[in-house]
N, C-alpha and C. Protein backbone atom coordinates (compact mmCIF):
# COMPACT_ATOMS: atom_id res chain seq x y z
N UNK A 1 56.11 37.88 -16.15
CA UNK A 1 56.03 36.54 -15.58
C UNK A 1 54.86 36.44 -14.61
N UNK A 2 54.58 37.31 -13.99
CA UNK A 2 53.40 37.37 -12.43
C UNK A 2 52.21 37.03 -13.58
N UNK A 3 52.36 38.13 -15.13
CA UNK A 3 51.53 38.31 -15.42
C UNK A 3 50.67 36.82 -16.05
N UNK A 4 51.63 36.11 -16.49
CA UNK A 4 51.32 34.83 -17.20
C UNK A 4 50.78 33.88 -15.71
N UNK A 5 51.54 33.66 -14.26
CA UNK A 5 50.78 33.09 -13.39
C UNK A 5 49.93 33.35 -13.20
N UNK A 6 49.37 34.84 -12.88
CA UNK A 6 48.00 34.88 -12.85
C UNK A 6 46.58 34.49 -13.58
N UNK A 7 46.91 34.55 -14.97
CA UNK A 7 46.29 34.37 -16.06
C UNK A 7 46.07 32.85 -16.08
N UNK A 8 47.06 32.18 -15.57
CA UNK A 8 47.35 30.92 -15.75
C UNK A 8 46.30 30.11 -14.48
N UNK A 9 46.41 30.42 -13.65
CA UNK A 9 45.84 30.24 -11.73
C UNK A 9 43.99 29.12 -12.56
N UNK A 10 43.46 30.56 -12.89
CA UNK A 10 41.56 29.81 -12.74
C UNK A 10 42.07 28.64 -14.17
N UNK A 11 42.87 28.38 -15.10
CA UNK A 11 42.88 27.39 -15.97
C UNK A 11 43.37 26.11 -15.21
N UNK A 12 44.15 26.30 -14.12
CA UNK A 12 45.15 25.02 -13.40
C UNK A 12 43.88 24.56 -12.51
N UNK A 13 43.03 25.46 -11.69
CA UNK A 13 42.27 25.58 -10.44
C UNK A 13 41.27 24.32 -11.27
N UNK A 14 40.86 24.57 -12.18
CA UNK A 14 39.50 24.03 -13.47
C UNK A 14 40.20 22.66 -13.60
N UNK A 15 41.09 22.70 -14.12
CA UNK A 15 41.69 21.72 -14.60
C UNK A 15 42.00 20.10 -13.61
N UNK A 16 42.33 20.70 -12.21
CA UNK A 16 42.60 20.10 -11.15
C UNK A 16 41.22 19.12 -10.27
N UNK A 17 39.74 20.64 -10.85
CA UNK A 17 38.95 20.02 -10.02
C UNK A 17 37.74 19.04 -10.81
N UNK A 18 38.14 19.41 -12.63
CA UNK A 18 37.52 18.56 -13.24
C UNK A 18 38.49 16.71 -13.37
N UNK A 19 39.46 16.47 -12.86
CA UNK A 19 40.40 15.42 -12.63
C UNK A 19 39.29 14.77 -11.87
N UNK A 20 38.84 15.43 -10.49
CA UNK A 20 37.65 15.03 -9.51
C UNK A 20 36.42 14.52 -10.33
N UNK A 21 35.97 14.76 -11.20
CA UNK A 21 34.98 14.25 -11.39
C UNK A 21 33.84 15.73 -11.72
N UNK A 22 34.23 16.88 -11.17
CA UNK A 22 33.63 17.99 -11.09
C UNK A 22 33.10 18.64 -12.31
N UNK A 23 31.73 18.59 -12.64
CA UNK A 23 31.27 19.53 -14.00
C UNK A 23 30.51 20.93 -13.47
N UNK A 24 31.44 22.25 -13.71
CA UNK A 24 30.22 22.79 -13.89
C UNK A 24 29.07 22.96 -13.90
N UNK A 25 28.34 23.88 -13.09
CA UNK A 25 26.89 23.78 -13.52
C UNK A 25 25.90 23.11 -14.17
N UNK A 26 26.25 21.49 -13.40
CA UNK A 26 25.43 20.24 -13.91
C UNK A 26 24.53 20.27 -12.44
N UNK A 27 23.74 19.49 -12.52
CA UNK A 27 22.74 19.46 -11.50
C UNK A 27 21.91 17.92 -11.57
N UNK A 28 22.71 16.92 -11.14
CA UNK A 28 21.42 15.44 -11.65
C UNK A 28 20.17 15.67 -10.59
N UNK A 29 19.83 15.03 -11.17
CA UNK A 29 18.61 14.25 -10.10
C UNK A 29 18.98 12.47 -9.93
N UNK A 30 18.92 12.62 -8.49
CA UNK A 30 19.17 11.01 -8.33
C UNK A 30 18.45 10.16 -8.82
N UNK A 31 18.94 8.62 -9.25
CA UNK A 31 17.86 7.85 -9.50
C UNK A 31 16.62 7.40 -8.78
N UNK A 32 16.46 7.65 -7.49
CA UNK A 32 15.79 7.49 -6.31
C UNK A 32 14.44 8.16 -6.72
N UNK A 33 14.90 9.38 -6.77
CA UNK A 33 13.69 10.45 -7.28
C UNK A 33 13.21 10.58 -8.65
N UNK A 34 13.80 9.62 -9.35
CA UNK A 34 12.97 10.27 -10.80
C UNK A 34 11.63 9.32 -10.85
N UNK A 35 10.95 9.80 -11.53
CA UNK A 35 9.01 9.48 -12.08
C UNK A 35 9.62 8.34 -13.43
N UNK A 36 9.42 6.75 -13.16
CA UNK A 36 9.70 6.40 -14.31
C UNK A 36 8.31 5.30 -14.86
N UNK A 37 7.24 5.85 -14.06
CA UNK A 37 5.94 5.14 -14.34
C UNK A 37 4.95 6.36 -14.05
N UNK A 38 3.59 6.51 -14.42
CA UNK A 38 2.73 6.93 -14.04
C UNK A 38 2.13 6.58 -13.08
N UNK A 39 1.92 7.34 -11.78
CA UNK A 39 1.20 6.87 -10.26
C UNK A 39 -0.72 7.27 -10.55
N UNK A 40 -0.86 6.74 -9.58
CA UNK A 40 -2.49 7.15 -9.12
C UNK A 40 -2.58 7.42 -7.77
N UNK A 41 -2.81 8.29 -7.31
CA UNK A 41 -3.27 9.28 -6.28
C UNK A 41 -4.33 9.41 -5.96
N UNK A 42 -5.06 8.62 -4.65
CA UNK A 42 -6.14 8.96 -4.44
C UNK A 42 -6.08 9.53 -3.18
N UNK A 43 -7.35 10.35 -2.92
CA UNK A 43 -7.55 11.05 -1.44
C UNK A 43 -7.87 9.89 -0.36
N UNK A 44 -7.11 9.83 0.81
CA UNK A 44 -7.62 9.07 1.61
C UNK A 44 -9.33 8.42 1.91
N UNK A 45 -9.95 7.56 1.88
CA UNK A 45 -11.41 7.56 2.02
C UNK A 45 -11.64 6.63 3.48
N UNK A 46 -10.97 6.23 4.06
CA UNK A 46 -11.25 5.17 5.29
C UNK A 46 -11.86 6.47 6.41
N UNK A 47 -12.57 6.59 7.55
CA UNK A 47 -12.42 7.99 8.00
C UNK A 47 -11.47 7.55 9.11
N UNK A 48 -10.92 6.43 9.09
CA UNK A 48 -10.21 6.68 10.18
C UNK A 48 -8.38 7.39 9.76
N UNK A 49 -8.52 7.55 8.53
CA UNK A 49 -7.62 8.66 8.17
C UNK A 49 -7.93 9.74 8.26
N UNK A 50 -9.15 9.65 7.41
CA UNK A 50 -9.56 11.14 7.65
C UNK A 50 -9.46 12.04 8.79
N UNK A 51 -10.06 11.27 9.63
CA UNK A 51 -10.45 12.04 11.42
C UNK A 51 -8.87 12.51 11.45
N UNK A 52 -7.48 12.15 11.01
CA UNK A 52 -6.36 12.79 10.97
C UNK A 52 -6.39 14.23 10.62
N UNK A 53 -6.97 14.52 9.41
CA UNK A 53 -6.74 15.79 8.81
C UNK A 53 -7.58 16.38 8.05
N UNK A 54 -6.65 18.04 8.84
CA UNK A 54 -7.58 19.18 8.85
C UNK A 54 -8.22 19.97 7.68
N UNK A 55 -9.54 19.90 7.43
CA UNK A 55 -9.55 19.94 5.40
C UNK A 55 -10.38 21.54 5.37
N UNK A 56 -9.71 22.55 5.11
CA UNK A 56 -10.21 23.61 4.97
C UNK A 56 -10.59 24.15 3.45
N UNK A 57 -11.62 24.63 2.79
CA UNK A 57 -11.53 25.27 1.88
C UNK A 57 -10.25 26.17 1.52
N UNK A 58 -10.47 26.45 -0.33
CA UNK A 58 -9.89 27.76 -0.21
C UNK A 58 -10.38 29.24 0.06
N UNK A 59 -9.72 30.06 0.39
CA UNK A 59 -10.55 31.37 0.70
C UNK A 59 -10.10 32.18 -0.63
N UNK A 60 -11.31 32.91 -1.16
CA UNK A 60 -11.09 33.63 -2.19
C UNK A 60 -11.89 35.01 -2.03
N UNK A 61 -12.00 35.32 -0.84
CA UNK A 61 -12.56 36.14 -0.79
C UNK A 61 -14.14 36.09 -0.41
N UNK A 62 -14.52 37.04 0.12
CA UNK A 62 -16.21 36.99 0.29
C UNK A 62 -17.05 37.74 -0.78
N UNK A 63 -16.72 37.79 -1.89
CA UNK A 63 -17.56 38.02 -3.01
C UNK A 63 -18.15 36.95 -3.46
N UNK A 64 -18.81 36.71 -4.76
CA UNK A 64 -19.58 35.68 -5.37
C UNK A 64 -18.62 34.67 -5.78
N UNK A 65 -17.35 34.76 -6.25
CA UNK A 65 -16.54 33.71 -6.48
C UNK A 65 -15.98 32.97 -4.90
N UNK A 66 -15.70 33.79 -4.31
CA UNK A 66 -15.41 33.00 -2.91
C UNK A 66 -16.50 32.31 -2.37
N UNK A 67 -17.87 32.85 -2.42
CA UNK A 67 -19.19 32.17 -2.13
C UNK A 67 -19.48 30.85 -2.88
N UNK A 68 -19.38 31.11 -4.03
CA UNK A 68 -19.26 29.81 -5.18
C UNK A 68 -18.35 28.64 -4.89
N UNK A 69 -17.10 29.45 -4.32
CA UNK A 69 -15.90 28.02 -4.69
C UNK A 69 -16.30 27.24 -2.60
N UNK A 70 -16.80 28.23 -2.09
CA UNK A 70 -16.51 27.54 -0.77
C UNK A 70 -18.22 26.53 -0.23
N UNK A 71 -18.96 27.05 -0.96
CA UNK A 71 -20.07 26.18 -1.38
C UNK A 71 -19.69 24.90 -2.04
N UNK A 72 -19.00 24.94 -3.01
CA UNK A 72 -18.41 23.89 -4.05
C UNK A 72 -17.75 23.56 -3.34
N UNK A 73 -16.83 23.51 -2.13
CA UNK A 73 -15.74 22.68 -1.42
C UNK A 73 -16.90 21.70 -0.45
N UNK A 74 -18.27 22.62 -0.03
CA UNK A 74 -19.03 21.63 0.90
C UNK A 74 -19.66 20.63 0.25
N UNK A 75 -19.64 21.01 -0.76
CA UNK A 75 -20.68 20.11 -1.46
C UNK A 75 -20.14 18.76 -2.12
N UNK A 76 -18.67 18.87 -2.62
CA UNK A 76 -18.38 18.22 -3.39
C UNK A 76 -16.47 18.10 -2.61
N UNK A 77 -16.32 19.20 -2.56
CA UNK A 77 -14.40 19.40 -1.95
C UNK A 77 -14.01 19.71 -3.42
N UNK A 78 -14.65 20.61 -4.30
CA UNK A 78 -14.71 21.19 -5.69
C UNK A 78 -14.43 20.02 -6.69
N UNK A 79 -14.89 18.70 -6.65
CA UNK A 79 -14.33 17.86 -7.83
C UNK A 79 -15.74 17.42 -8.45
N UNK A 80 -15.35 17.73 -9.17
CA UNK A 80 -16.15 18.45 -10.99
C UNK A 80 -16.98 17.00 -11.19
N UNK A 81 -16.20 15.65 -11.10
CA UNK A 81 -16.38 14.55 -11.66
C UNK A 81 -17.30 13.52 -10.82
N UNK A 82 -17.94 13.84 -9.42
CA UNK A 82 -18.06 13.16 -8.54
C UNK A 82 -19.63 12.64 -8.46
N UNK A 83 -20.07 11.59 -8.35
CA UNK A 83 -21.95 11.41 -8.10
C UNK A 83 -21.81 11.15 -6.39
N UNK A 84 -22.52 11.95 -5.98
CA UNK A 84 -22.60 10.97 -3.96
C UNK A 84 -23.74 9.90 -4.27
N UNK A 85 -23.42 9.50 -3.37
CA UNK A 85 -24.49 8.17 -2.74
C UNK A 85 -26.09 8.51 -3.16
N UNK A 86 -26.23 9.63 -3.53
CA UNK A 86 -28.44 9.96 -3.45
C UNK A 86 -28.04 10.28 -5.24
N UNK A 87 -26.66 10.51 -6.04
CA UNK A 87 -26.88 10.50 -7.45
C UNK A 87 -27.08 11.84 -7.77
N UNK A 88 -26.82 12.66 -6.94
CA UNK A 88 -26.31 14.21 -7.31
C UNK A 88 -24.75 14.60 -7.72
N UNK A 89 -25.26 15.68 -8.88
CA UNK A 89 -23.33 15.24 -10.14
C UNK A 89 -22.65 16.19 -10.04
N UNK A 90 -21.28 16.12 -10.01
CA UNK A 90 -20.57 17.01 -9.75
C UNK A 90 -20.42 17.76 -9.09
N UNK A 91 -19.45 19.10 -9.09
CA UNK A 91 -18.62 20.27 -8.35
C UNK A 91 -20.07 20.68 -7.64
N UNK A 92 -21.52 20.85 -7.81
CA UNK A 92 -22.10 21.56 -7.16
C UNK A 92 -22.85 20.84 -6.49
N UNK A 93 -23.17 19.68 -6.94
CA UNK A 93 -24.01 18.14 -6.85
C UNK A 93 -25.42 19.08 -6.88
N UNK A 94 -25.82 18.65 -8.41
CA UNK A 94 -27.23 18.98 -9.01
C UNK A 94 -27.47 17.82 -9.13
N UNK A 95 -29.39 17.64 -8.62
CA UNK A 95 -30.07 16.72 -9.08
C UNK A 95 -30.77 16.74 -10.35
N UNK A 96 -30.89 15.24 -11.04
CA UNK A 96 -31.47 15.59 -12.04
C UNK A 96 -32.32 16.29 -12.72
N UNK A 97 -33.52 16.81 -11.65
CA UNK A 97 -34.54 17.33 -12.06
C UNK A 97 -34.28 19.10 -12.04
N UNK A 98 -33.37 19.33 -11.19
CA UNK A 98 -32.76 20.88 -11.15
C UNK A 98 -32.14 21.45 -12.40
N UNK A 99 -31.39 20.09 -13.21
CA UNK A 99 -31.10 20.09 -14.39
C UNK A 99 -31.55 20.03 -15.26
N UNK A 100 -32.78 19.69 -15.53
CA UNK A 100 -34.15 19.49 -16.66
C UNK A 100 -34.72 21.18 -16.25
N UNK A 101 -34.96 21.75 -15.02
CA UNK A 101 -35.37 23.15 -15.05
C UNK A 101 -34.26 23.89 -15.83
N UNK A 102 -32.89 23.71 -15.78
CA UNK A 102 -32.43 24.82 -16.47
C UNK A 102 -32.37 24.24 -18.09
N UNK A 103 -32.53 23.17 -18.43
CA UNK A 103 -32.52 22.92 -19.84
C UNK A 103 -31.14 22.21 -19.97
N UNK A 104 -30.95 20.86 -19.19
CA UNK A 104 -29.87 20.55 -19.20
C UNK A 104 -30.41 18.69 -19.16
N UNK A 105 -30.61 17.89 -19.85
CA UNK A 105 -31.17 17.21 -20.28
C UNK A 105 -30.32 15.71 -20.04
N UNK A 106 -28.71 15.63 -20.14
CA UNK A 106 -27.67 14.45 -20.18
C UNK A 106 -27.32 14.56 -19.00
N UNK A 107 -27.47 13.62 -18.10
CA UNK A 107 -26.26 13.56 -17.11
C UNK A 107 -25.50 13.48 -17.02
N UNK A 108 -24.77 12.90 -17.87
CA UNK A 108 -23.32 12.43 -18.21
C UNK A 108 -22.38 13.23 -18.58
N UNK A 109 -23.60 13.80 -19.80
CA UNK A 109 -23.03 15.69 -20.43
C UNK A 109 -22.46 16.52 -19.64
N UNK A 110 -23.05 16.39 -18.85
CA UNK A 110 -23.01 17.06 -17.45
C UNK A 110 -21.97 16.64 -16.25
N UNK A 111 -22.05 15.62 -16.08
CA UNK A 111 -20.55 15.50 -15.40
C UNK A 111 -19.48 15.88 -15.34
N UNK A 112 -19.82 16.28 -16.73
CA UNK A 112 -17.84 15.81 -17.76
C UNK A 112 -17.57 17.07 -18.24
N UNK A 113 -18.60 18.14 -17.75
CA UNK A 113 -18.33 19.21 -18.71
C UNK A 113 -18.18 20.18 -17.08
N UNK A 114 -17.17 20.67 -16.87
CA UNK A 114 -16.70 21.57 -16.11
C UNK A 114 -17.24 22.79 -16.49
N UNK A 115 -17.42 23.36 -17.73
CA UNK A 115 -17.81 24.65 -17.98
C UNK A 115 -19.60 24.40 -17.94
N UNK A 116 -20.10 23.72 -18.55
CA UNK A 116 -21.91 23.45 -18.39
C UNK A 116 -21.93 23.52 -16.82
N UNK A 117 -21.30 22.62 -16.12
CA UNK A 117 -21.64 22.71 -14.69
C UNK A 117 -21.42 24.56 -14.19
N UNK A 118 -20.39 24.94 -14.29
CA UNK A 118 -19.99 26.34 -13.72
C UNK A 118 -21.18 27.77 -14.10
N UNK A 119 -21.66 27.02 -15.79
CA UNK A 119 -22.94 27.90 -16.33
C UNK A 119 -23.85 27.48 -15.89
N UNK A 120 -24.41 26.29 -15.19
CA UNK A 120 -25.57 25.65 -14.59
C UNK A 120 -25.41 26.36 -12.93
N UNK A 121 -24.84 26.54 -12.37
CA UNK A 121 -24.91 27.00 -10.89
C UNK A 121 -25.12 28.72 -11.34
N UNK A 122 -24.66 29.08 -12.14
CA UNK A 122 -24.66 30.63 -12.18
C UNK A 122 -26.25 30.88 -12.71
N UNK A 123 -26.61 29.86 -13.66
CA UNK A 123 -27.90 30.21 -13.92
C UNK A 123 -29.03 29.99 -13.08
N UNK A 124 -28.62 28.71 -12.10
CA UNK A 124 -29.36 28.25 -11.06
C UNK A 124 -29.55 28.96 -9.98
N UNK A 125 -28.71 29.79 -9.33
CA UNK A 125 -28.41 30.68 -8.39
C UNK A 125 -29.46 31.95 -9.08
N UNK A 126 -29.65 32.00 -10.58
CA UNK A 126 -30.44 33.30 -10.55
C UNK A 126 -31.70 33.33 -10.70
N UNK A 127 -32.40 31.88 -10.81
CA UNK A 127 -33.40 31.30 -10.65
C UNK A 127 -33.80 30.86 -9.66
N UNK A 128 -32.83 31.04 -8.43
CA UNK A 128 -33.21 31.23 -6.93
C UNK A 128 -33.40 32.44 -6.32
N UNK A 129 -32.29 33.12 -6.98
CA UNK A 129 -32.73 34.78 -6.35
C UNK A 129 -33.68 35.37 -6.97
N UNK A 130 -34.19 35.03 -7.81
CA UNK A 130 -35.96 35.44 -8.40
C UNK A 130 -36.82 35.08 -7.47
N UNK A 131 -36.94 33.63 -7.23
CA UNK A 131 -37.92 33.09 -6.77
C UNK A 131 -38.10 33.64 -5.30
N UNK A 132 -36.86 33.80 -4.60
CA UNK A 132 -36.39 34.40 -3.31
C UNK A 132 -36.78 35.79 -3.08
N UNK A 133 -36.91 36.87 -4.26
CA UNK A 133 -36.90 38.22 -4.46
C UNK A 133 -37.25 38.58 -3.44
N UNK A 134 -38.84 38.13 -2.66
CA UNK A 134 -39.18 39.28 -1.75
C UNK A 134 -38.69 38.29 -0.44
N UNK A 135 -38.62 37.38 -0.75
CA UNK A 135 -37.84 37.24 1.00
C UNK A 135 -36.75 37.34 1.32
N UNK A 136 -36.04 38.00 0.48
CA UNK A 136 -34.73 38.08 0.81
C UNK A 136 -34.76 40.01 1.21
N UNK A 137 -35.91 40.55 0.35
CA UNK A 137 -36.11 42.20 1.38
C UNK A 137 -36.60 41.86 2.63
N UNK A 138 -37.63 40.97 2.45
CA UNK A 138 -38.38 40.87 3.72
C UNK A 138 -37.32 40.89 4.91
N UNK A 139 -36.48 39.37 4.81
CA UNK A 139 -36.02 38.83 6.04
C UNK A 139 -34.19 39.18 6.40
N UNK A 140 -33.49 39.63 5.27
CA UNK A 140 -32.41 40.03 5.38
C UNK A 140 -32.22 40.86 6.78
N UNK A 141 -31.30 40.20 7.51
CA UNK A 141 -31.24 41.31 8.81
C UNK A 141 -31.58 40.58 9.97
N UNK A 142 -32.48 40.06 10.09
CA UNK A 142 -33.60 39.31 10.54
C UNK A 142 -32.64 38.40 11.49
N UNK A 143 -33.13 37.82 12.53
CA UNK A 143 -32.29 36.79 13.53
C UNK A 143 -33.36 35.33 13.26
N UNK A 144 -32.44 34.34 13.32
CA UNK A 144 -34.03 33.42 13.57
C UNK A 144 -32.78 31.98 13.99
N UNK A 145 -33.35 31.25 14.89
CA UNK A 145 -32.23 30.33 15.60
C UNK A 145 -31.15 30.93 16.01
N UNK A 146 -30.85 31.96 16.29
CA UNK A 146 -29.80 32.41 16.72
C UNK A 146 -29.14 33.26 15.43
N UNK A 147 -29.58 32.68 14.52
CA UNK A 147 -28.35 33.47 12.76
C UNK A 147 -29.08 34.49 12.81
N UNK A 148 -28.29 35.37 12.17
CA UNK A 148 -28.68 36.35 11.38
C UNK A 148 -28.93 35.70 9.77
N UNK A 149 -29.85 36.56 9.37
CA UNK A 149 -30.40 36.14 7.79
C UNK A 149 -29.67 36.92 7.07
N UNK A 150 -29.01 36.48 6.04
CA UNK A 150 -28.12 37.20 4.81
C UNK A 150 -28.62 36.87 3.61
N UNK A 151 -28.59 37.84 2.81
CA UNK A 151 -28.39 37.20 1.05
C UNK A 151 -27.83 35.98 0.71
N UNK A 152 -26.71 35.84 1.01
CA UNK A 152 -26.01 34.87 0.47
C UNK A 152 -26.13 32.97 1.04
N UNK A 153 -26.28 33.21 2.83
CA UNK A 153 -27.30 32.22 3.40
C UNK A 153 -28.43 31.98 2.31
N UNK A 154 -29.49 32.73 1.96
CA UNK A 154 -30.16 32.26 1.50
C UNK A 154 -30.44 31.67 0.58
N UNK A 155 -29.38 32.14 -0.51
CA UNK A 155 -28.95 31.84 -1.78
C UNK A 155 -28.31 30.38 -1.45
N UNK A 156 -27.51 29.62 -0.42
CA UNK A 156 -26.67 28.86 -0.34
C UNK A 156 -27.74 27.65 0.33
N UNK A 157 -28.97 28.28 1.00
CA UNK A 157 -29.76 27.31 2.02
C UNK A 157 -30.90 26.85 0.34
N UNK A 158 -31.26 27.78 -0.54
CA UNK A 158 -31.86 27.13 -1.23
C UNK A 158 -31.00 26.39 -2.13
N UNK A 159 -29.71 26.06 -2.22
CA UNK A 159 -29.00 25.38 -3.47
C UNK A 159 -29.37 24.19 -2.51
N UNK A 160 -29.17 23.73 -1.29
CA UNK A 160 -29.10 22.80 -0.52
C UNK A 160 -30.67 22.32 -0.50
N UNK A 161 -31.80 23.24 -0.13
CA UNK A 161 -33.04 22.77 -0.31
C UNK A 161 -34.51 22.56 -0.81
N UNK A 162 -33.59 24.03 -1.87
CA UNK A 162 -34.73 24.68 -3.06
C UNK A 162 -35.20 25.46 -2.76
N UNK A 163 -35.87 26.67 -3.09
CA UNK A 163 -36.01 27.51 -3.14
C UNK A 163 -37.28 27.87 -2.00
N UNK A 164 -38.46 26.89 -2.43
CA UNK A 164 -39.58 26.93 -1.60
C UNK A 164 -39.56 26.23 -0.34
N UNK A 165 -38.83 25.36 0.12
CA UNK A 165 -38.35 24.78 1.72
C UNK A 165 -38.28 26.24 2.21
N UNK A 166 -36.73 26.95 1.27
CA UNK A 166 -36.35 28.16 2.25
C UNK A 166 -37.59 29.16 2.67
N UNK A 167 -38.13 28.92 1.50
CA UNK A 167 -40.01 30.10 1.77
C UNK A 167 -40.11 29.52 2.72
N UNK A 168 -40.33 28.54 3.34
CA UNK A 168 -41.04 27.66 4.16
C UNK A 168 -40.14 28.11 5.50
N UNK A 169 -39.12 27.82 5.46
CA UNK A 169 -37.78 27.99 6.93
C UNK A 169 -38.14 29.50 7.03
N UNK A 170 -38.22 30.53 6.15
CA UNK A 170 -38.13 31.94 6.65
C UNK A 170 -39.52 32.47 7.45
N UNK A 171 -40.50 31.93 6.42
CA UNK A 171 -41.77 32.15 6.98
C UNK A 171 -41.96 32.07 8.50
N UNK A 172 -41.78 30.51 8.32
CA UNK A 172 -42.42 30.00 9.76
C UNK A 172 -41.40 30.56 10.62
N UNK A 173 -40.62 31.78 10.75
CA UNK A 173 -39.18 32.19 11.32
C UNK A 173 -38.33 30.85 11.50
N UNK A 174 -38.28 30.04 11.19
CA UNK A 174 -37.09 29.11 11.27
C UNK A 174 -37.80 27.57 12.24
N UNK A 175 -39.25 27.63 12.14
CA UNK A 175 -39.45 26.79 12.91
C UNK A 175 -39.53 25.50 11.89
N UNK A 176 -39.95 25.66 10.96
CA UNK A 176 -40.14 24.70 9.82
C UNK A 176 -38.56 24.23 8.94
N UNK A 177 -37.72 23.48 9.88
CA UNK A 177 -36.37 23.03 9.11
C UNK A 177 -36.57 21.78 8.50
N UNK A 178 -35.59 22.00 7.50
CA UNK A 178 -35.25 20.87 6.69
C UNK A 178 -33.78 20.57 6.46
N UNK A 179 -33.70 19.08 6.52
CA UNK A 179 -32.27 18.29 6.28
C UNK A 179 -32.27 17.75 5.00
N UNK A 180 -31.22 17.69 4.48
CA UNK A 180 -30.83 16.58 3.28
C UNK A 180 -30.42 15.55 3.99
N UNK A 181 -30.13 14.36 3.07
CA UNK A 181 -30.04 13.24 3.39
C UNK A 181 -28.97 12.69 4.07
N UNK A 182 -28.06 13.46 3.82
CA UNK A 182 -26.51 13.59 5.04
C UNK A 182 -26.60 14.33 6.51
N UNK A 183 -28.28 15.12 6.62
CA UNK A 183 -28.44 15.59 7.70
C UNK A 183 -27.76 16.99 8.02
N UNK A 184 -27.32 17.15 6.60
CA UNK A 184 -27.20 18.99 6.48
C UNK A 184 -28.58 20.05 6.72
N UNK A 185 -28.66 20.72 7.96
CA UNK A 185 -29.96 21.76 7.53
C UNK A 185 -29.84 22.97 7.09
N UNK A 186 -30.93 23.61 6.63
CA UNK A 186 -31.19 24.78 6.37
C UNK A 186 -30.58 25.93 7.04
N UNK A 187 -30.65 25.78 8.40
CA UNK A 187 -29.77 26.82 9.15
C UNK A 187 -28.62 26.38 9.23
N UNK A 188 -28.12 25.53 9.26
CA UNK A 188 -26.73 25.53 9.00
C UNK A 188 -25.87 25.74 7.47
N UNK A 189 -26.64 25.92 6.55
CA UNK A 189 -26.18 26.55 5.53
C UNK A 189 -26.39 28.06 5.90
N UNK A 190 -27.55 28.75 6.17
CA UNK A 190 -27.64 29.85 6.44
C UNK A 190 -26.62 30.51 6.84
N UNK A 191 -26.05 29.76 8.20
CA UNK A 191 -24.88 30.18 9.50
C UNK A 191 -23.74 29.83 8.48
N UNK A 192 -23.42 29.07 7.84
CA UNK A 192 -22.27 28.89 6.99
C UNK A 192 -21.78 29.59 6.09
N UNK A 193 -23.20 30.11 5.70
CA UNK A 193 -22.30 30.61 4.08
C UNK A 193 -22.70 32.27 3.96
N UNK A 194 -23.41 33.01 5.21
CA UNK A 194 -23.87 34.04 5.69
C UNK A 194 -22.21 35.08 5.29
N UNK A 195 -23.10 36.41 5.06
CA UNK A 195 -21.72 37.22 5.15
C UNK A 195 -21.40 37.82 3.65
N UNK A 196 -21.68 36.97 2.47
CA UNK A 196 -20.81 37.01 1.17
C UNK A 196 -21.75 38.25 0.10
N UNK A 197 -20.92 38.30 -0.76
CA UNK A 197 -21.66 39.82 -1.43
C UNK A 197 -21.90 38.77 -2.31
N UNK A 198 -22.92 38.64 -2.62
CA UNK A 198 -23.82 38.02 -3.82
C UNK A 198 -24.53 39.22 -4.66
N UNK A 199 -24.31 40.61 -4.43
CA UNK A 199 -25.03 41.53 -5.08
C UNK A 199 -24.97 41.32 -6.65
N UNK A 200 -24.17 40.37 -7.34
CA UNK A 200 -23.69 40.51 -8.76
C UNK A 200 -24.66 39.71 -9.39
N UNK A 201 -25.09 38.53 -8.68
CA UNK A 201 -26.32 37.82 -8.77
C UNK A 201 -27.52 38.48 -9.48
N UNK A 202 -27.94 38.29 -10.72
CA UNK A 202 -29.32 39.15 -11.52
C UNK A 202 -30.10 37.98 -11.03
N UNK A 203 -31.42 38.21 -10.51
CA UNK A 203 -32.44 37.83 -10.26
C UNK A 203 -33.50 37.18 -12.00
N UNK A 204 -33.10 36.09 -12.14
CA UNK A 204 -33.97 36.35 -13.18
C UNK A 204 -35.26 34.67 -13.44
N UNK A 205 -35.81 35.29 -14.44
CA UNK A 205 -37.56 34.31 -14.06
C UNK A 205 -37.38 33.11 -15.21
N UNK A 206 -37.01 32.25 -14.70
CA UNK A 206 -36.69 30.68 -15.93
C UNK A 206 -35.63 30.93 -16.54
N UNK A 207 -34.72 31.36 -15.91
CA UNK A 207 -33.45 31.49 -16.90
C UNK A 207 -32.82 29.73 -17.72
N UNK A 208 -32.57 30.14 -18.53
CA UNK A 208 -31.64 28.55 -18.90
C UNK A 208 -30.69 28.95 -19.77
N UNK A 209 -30.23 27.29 -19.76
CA UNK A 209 -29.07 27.46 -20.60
C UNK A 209 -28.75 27.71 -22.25
């Protein structure tokens, strides 16, 4: 008899609390929360939001991919799809004519293509560290405004002002600066992006795509 109550107990217990309304291992989601349209999401643009919040890159490290993606956050905040105000495209914002040197001919092509852009900075970057070759033995080490001179500064000051400005900024030790049109300079890319192992970087003479 004990034996049949016991046996009997979790069938009555079930029985009692599905009366309630109670299922098993159901789980809704309220109607409150469900997605029953497609939204659009944009990033705040007024700056008086902005001046709210704090916008840091990601960190991936100080190798060439962390150098790459945190360059690509200044330049752009990494979105692939974007023209600024002077008509420089995308994740790295290349001008047109930077794009005719590597053999890249559509702009549009170019916008839209996440992988052309990612092969256009890698090839571009090695068509800077050519051109850069001996000033980057020369001056590596080197103090000038207060920075220290790095590989990767330099690599990051010519994406910003080309290759021969930077001849120009190292030469004259740093007396000869240059701004872009947002009033970014040369040493402040230097001081920014200083530090990163770019050693993977091949130096090479007209590379393209």
């Amino acid at each position: 008899m004990r034996r049949w109550i016991l046996a009997s107990c979790p069938l009555i217990v079930l029985f009692i609390l599905s009366g309630y309304g109670f299922k098993p291992f159901s789980v809704g989601v309220p109607d409150q929360l469900k997605v029953k349209e497609s939204m659009f999401v944009s990033y705040p643009q007024e700056e008086a939001i902005l001046a709210n919040y704090q916008i840091t890159p990601p960190f991936l490290g100080s190798r060439f991919i962390g150098f790459k993606e945190a360059l690509a956050f200044k330049e752009s905040q990494g979105n692939y799809f974007v023209t600024n105000t002077f008509g420089y495209l995308g994740k790295y914002q290349f001008g047109l004519g930077t794009l005719e040197l590597v053999g890249v001919n559509d702009g549009n092509h170019f916008l839209y293509n996440p992988v052309l852009q990612e092969k256009v900075f890698q090839v571009n970057t090695s068509r800077n560290k050519w051109i850069l070759r001996k000033d980057i033995k020369r001056y590596v080490g080197v103090r000038m405004n207060g920075i220290q001179i790095t590989e990767s500064g330099i690599l990051a000051a010519a994406h910003l002002a080309g290759p021969g400005n930077v001849k120009l900024y190292l030469r004259s030790h740093g007396r000869l600066e240059l701004s872009d049109g947002y009033g970014t300079s040369i040493s402040n890319y230097m001081k920014k992006f200083a530090g990163y192992d770019v050693s993977m970087v091949e130096a090479k003479r007209n590379p393209r795509i």
